[in-house]
Protein backbone atom coordinates (compact mmCIF):
# COMPACT_ATOMS: atom_id res chain seq x y z
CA UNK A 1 -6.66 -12.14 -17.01
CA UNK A 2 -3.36 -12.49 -14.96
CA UNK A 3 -2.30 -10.21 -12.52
CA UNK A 4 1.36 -8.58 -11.78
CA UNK A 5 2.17 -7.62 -8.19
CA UNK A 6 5.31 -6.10 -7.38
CA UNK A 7 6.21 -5.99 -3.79
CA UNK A 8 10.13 -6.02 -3.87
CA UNK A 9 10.74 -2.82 -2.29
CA UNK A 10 12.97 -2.46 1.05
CA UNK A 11 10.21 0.16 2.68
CA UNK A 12 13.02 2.29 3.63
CA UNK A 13 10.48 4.79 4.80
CA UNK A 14 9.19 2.97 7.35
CA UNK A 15 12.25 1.78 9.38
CA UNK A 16 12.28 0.04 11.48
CA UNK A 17 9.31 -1.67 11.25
CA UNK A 18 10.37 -2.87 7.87
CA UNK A 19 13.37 -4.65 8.94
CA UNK A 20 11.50 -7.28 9.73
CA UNK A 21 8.01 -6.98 8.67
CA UNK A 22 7.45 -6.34 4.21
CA UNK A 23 5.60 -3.10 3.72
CA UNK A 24 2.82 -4.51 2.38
CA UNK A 25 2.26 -6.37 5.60
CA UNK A 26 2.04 -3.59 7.84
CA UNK A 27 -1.53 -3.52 9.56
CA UNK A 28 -3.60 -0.64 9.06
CA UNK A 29 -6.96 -0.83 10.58
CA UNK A 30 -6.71 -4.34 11.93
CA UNK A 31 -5.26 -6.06 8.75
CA UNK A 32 -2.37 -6.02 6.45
CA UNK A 33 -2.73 -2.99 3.51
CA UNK A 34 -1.79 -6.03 1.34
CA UNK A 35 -4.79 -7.63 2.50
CA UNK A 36 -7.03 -4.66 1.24
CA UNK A 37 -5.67 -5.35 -2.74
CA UNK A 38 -6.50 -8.74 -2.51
CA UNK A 39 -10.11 -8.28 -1.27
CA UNK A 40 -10.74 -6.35 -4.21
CA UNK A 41 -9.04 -8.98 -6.41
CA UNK A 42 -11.51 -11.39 -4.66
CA UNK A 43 -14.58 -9.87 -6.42
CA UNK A 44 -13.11 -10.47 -9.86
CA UNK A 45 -13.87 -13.74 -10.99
CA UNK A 46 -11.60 -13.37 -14.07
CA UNK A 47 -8.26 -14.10 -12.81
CA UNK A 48 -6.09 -17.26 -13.94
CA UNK A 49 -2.63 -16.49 -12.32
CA UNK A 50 -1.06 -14.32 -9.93
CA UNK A 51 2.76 -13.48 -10.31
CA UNK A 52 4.11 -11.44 -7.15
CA UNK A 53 7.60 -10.16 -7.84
CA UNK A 54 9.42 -10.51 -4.45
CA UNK A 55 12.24 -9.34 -2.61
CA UNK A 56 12.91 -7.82 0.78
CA UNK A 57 11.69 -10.67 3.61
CA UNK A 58 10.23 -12.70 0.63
CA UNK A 59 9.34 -15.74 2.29
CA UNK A 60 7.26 -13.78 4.34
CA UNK A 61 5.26 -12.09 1.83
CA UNK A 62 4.69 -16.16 -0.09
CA UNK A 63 4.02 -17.46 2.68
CA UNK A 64 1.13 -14.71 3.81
CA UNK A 65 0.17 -14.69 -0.11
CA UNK A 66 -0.41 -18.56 0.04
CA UNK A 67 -2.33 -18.36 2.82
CA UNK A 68 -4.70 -15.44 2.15
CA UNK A 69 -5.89 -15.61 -1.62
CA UNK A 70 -6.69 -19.14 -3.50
CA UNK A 71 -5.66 -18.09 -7.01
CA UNK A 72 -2.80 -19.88 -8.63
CA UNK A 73 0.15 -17.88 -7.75
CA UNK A 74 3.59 -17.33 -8.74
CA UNK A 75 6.60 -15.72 -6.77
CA UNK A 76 9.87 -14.46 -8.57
CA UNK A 77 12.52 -12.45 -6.32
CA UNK A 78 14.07 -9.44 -8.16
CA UNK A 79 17.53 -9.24 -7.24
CA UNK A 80 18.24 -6.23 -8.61
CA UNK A 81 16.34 -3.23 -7.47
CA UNK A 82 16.59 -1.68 -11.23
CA UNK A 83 12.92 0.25 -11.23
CA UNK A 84 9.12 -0.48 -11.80
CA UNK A 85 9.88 -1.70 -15.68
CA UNK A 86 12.38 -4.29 -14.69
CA UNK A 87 10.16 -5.58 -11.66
CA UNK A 88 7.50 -6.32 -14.56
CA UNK A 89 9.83 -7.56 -16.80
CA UNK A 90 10.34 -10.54 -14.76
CA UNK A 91 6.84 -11.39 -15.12
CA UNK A 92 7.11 -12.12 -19.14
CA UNK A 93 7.65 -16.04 -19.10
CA UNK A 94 4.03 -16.31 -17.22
CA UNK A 95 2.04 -13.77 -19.24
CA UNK A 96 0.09 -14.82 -21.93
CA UNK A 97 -3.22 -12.73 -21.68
CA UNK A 98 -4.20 -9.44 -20.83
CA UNK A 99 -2.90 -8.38 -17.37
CA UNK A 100 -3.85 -6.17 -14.48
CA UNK A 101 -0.43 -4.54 -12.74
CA UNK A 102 -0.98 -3.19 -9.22
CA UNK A 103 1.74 -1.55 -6.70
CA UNK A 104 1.05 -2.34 -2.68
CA UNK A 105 2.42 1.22 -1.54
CA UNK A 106 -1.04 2.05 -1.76
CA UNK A 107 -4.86 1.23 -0.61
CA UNK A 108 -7.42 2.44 -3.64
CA UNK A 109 -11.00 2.92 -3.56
CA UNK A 110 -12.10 1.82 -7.93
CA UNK A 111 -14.61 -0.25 -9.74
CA UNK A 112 -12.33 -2.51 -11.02
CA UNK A 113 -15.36 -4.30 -13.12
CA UNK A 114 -14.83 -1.35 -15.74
CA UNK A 115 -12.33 -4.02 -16.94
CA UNK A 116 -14.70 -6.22 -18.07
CA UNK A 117 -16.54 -3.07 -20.24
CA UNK A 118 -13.71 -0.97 -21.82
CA UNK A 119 -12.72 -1.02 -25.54
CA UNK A 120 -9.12 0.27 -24.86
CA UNK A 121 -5.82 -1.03 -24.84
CA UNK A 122 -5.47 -0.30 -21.63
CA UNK A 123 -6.85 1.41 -18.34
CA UNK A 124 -4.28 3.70 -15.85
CA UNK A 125 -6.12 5.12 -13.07
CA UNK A 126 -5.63 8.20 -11.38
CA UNK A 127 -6.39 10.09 -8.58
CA UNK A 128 -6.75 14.28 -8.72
CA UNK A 129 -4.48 15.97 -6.26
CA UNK A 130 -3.68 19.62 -5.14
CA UNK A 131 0.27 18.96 -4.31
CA UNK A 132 0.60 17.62 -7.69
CA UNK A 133 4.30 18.78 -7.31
CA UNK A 134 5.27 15.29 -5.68
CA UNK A 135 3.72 13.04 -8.16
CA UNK A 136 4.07 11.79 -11.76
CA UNK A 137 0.91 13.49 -13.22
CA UNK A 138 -0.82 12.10 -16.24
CA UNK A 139 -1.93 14.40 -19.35
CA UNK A 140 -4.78 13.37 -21.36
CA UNK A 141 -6.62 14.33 -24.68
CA UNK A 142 -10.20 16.02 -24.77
CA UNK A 143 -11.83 11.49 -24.77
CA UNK A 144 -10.32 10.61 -21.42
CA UNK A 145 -7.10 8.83 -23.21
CA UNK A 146 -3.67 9.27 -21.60
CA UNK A 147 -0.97 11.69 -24.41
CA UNK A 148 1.63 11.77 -21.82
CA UNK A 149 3.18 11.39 -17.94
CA UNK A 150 5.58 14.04 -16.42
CA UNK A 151 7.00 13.50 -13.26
CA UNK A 152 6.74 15.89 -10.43
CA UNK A 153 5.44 18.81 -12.97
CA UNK A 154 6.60 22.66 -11.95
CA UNK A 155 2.93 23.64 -13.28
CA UNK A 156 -0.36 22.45 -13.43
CA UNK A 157 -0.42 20.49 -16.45
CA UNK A 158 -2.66 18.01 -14.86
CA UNK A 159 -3.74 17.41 -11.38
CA UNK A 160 -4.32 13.61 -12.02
CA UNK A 161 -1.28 11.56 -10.09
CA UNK A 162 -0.30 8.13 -11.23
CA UNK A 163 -1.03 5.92 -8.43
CA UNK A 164 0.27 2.66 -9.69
CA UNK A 165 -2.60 0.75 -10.54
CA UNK A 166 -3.48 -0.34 -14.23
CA UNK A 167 -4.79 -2.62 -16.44
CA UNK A 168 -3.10 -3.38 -20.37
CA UNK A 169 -5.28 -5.52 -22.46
CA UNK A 170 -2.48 -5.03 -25.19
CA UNK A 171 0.09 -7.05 -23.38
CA UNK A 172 2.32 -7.76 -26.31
CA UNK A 173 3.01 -4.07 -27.18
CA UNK A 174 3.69 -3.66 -23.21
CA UNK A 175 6.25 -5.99 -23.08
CA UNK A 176 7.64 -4.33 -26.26
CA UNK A 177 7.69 -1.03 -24.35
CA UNK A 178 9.35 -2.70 -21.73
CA UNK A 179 12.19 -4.20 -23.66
CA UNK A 180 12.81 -0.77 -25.08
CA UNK A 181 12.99 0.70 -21.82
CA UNK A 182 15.16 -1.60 -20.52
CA UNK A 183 17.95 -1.26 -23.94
CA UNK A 184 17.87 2.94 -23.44
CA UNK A 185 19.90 4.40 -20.89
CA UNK A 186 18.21 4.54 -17.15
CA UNK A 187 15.99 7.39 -16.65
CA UNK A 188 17.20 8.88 -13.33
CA UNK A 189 19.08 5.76 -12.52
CA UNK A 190 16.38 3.67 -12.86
CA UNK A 191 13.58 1.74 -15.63
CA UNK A 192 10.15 3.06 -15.18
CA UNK A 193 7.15 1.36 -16.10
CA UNK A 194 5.24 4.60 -17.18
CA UNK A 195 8.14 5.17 -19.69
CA UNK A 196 7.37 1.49 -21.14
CA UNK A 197 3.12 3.13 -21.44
CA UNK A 198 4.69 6.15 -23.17
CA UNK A 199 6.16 3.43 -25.95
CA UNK A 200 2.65 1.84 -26.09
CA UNK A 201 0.80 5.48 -26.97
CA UNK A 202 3.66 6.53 -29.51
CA UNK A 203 2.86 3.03 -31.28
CA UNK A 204 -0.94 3.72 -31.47
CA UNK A 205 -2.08 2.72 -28.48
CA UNK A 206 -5.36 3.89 -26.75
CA UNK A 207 -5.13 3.95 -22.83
CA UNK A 208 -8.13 4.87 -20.92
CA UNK A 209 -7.57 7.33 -18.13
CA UNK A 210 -10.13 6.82 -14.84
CA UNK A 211 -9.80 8.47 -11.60
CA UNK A 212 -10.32 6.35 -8.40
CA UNK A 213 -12.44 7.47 -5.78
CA UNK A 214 -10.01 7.29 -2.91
CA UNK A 215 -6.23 6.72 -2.72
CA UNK A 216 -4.54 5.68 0.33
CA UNK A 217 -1.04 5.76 0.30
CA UNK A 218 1.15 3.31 3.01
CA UNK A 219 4.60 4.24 2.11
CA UNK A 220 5.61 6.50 4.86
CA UNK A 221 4.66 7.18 8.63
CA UNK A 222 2.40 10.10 8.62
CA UNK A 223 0.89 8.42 5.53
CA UNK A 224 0.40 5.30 7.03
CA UNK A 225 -0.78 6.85 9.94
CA UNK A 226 -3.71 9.21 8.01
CA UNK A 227 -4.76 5.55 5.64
CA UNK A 228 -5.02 4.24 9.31
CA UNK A 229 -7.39 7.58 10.20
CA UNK A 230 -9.59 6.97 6.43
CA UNK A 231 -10.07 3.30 7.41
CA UNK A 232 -11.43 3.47 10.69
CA UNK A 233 -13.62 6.38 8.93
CA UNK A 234 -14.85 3.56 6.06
CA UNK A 235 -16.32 0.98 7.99
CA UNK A 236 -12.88 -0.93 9.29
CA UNK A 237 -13.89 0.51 13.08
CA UNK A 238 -14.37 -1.96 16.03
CA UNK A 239 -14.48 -1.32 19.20
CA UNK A 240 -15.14 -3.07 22.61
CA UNK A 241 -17.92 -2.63 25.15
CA UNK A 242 -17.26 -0.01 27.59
CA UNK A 243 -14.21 -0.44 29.75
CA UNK A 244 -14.75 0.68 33.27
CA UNK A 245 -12.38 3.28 34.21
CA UNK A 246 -11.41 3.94 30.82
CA UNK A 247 -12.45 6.12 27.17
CA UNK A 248 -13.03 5.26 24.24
CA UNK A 249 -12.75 8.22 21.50
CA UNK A 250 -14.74 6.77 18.03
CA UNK A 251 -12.77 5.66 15.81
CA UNK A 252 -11.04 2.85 16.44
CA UNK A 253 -9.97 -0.37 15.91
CA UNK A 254 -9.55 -2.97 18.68
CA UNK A 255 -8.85 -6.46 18.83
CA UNK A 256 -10.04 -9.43 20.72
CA UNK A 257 -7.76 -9.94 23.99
CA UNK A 258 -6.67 -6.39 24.23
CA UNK A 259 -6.65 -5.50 28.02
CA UNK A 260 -7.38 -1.35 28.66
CA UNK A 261 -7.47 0.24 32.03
CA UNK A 262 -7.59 3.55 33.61
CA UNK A 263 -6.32 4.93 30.19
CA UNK A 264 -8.22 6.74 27.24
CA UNK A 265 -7.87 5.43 23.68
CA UNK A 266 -8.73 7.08 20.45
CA UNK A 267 -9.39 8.62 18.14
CA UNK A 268 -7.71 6.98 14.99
CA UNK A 269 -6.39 4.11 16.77
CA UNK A 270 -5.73 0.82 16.28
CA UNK A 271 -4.69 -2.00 18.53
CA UNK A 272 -3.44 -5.35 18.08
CA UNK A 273 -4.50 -8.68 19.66
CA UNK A 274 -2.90 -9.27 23.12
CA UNK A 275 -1.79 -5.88 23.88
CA UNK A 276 -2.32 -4.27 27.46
CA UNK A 277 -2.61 -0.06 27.75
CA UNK A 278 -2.45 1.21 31.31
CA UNK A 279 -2.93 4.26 32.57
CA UNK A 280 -2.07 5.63 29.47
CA UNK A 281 -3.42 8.41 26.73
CA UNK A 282 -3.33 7.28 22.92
CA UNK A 283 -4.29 8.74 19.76
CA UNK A 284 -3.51 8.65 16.47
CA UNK A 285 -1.68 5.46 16.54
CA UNK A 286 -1.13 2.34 15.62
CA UNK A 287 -0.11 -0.25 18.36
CA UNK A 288 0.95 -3.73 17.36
CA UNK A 289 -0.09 -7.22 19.07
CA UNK A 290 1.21 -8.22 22.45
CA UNK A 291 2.80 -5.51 23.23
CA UNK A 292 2.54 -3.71 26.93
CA UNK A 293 2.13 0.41 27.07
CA UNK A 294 2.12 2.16 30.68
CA UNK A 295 2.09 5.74 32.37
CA UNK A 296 2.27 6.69 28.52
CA UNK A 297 1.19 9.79 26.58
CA UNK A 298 1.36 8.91 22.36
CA UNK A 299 0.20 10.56 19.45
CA UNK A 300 1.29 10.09 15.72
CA UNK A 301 2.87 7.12 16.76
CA UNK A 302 3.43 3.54 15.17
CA UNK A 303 4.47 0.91 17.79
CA UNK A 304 5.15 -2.87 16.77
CA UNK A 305 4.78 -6.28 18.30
CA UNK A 306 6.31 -7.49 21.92
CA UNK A 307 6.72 -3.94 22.39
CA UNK A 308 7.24 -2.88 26.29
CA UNK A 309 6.56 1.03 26.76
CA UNK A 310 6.61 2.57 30.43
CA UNK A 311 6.33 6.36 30.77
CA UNK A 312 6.72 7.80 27.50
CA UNK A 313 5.54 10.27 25.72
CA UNK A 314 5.51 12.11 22.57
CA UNK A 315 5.19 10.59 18.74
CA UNK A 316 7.36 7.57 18.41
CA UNK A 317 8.04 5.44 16.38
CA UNK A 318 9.41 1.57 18.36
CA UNK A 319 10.24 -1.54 16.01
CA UNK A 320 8.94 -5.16 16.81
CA UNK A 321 10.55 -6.54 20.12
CA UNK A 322 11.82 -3.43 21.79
CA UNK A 323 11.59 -1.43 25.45
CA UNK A 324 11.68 1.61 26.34
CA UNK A 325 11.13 2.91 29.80
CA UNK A 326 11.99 6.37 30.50
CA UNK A 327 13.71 7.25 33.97
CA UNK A 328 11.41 7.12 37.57
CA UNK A 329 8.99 4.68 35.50
């Protein structure tokens, strides 16, 4: 099996961190949410050949990539931003086999090993959710297989959002899909890669519909922010011994080096390596590595590296390499 993962995007949700960090880079709990997709790809012993389709601060993503999964890998930058189908597309020269296609936005909780025991064409999992409004929702028949996906439905005609991860044993007829997506006009302006899946079904294919057990998305602040809160709830906590003078509010996540004093941490926070709070009040946060935060009251908040904050509060958001220091601080 080969796996396709495209990780092009600009992360225009999360300025300004991503001006200079990818998305999937961004630490959540302690560690890069790219770093949670490739754990899981570490317990499949299946996989020949990664392609990641790059973009946006590419040589930072190879360069992590290299580093932090020993597969044979890949990188191809897609210079036009033309949609999920033609970030796949680019993947055709290296695919020869059955391939697993997952998107970074997001952190999943699934068995992945079902790969090795399903009879379909293909596998698209899916998680159940109540705002089903925002989503691409995906119908099924009475066995489990996928008829149909309708984007952002005004009714319930299924609860079951697409969250971007799947598997297509039938790789040929994919790639077919694709190249008929990409010679139709652009739906919306773009070429989706659940259009390409609705080719596969109308040509007889069977794709297996599974729901995950948790979905995590990382594409947005307050998102980011409540996958931080889930991790530190699934076993990604860590905290010090007790600091004299200070609180810590379970859970949280703090690295080696991190200096706290007269201040009261947590919960649902997470703190890079390096970083001193003083006399300070956090929750909710995340807090890069290095950076300095005193007299400060934050809450919702993301906070990069070499960051300098003196007497501020409220929810902010401060890129890498910034100060702030409010007046009398």
């Amino acid at each position: 099996m080969k796996v396709i993962i495209p990780l092009a995007g600009k992360g225009t949700r999360l300025r300004p961190h991503t001006h200079v960090t990818p998305k999937p880079m961004l630490s959540v709990a302690g560690k890069p949410v790219m770093s949670y997709l490739l754990d899981d790809l570490r317990t499949l012993g299946s996989i020949e050949e990664i392609i990641y389709i790059t973009g946006h601060l590419k040589e930072k993503v190879e360069s992590y990539a290299r580093q932090a999964l020993d597969v044979r890998s890949v990188f191809v930058e897609q210079q036009t931003q033309d949609g999920t189908a033609g970030a796949v597309a680019l993947a055709r020269p290296y695919i020869d086999q059955p391939v697993l296609i997952i998107f970074v936005d997001t952190i999943f909780d699934a068995d992945l090993s079902v790969i090795d025991r399903t009879d379909a064409d293909g596998i698209i999992w899916t998680k159940e959710v109540e705002d089903y409004q925002r989503f691409g929702v995906v119908v099924t028949d009475a066995q489990g297989y996928m008829t149909r996906i309708v984007e952002k439905p005004s009714t319930p005609i299924s609860k079951r959002a697409n969250i971007g991860l799947y598997y297509i044993r039938d790789w040929q007829l994919l790639f077919d899909g694709i190249d008929h997506v990409l010679a139709s006009p652009p739906n919306q302006g773009e070429f989706y890669l659940t259009d390409a899946f609705q080719y596969m079904i109308e040509h007889g294919a069977r794709l297996k519909v599974i729901d995950v057990e948790g979905w995590f998305d990382a594409g947005k602040l307050d998102a980011l922010l409540e996958t931080n809160r889930a991790m530190l709830e699934r076993g990604r906590a860590r905290r010090p011994a007790d600091i004299p003078g200070s609180t810590i509010v379970d859970p949280v996540h703090i690295e080696d080096g991190v200096q706290i004093q007269r201040s009261r941490i947590g919960p649902n926070v997470s703190i890079g390596a390096g970083t001193i709070i003083d006399g300070s009040e956090i929750r909710d946060s995340i807090i890069g590595v290095k950076s300095a935060i005193r007299r400060s009251v934050l809450e919702n908040s993301l906070i990069g590296d070499h960051v300098v904050l003196e007497g501020v509060h409220g929810d902010v958001t401060v890129g890498d390499h910034s100060e702030v220091r409010t007046r009398g601080s």
